[in-house]
Protein backbone atom coordinates (compact mmCIF):
# COMPACT_ATOMS: atom_id res chain seq x y z
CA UNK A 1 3.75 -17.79 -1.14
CA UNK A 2 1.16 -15.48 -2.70
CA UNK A 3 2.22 -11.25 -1.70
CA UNK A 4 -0.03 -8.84 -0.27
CA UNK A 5 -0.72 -6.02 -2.67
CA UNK A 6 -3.98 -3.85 -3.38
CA UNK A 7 -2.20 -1.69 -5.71
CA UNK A 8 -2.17 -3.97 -7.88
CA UNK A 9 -5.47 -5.28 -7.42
CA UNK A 10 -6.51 -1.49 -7.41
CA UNK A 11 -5.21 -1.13 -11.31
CA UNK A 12 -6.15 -4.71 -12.72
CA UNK A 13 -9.92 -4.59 -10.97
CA UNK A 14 -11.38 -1.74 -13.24
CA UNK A 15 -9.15 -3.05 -15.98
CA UNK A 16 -11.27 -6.42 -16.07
CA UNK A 17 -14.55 -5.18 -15.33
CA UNK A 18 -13.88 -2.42 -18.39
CA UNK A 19 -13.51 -5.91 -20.38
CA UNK A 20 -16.58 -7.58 -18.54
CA UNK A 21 -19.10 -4.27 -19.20
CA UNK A 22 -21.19 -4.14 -22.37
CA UNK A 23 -20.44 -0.68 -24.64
CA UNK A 24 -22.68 1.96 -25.60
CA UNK A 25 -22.29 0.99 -28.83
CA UNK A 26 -24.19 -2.56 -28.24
CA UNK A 27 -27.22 -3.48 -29.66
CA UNK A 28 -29.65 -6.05 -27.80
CA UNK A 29 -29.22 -8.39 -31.24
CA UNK A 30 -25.47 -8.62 -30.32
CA UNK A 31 -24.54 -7.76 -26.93
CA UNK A 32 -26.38 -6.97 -23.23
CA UNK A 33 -29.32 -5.06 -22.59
CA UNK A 34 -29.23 -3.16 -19.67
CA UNK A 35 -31.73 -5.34 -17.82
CA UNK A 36 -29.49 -8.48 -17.71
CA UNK A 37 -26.19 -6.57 -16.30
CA UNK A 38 -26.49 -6.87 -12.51
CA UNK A 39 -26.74 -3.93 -10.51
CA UNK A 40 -23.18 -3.58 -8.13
CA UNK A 41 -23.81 -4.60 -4.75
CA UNK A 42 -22.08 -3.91 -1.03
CA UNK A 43 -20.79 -7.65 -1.45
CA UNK A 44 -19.26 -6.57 -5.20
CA UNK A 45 -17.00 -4.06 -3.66
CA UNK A 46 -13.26 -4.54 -3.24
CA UNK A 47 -12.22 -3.95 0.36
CA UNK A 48 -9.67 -2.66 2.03
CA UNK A 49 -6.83 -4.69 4.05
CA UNK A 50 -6.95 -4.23 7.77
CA UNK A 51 -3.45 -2.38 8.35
CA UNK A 52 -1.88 -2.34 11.57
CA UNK A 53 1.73 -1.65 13.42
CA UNK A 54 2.97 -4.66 14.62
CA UNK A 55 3.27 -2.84 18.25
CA UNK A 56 0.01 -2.80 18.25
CA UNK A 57 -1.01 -6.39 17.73
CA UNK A 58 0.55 -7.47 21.16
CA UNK A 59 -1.95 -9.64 22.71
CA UNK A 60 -5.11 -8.28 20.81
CA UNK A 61 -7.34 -10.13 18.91
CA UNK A 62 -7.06 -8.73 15.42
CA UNK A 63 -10.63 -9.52 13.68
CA UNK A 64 -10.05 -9.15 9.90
CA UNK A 65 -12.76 -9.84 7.27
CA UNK A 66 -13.00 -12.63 5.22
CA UNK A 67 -11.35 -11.69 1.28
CA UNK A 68 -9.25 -9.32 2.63
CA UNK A 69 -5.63 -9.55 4.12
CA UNK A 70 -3.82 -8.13 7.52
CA UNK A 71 -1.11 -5.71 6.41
CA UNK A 72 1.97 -4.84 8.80
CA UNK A 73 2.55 -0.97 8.89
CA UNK A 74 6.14 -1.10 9.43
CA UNK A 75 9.03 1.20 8.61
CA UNK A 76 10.27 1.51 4.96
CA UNK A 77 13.42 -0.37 4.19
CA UNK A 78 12.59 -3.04 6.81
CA UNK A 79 9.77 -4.93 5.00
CA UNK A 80 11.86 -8.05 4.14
CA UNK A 81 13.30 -8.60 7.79
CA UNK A 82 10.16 -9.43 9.47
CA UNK A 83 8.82 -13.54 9.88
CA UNK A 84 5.39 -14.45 11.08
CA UNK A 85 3.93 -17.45 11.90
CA UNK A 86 -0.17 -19.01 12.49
CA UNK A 87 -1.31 -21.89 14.16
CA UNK A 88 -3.46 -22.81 11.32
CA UNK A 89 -2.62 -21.68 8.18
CA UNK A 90 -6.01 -23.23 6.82
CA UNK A 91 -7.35 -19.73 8.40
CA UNK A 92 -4.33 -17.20 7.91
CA UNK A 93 -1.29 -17.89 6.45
CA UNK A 94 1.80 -15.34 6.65
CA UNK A 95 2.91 -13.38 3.70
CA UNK A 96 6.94 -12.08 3.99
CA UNK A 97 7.16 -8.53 2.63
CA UNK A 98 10.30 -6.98 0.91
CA UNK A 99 11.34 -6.22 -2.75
CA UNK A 100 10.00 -8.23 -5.94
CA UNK A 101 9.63 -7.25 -9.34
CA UNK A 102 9.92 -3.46 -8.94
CA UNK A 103 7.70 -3.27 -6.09
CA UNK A 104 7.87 -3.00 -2.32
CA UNK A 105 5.72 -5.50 -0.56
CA UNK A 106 4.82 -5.27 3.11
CA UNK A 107 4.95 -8.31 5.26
CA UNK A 108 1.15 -9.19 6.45
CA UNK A 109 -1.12 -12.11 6.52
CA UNK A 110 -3.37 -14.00 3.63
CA UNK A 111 -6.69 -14.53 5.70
CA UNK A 112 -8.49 -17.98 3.89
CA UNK A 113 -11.17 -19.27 6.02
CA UNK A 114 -13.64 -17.96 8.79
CA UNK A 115 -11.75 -18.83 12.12
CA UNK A 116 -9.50 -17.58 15.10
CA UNK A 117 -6.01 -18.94 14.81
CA UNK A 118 -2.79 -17.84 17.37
CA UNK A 119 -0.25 -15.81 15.58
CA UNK A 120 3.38 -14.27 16.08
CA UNK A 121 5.33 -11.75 14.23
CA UNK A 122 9.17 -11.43 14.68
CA UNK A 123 10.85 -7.87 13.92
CA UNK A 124 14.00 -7.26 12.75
CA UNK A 125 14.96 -6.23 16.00
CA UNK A 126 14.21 -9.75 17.32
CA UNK A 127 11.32 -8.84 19.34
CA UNK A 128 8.26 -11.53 19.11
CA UNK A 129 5.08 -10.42 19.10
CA UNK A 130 2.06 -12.84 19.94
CA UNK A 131 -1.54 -11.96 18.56
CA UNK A 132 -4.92 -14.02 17.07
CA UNK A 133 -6.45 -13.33 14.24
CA UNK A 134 -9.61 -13.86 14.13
CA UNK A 135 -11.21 -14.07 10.62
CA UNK A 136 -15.08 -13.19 10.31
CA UNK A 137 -17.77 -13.17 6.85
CA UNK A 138 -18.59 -10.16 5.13
């Protein structure tokens, strides 16, 4: 299973546009003119995860968009104890938190496809806690 992380995503982003954008130095015989590089556009933007405390999902409907994830907020140290599960993980699949390479990951949810699905998250304290997610376009 994939893990949720923007910081990552935060460094490597304007790392490969850097490598994607046409220098100063260019000449239209060799590289871009500035009339062929498309403008940056709402749609371009990276956004944010939707990040809420599991308490707070209790029978809500948490609407996340589409290209982004749902993060737990939960307490440091506890990241690898908590389980999740979807109806249909064609819409949102879960994503178990917890060390790896370094890094802290929190537990949270891989959103793939416009859709509602049922889901449940499972603390380390035992306590189950039932929730949709609703996924919806940009």
């Amino acid at each position: 299973m994939k893990r949720i992380t923007t910081a990552a995503v935060a460094v490597a982003l304007p790392l490969m546009i850097a490598g994607c954008t046409p220098s100063a130095s260019e000449d239209s015989s060799g590289g871009a003119d500035a009339s062929s590089v498309p403008s940056a556009t709402a749609a371009d933007q990276l956004l944010p995860p939707t990040t809420v405390a599991p308490a707070d999902l209790e029978g809500t409907d948490a609407r996340v968009i589409l290209g982004t994830s749902l993060v737990l907020a939960v307490a440091d140290g506890s990241e690898g104890e908590w389980t999740g599960t979807t109806a249909d993980v064609a819409i949102a699949e879960f994503s178990p938190g917890g060390p790896s390479e370094g890094a802290v990951f929190r537990p949270g949810f891989i959103v793939r496809e416009v859709g509602t699905t049922d889901a449940t998250v499972t603390g380390p304290d035992g306590r189950t806690i039932a929730f949709t997610i609703t996924v919806v376009p940009y």
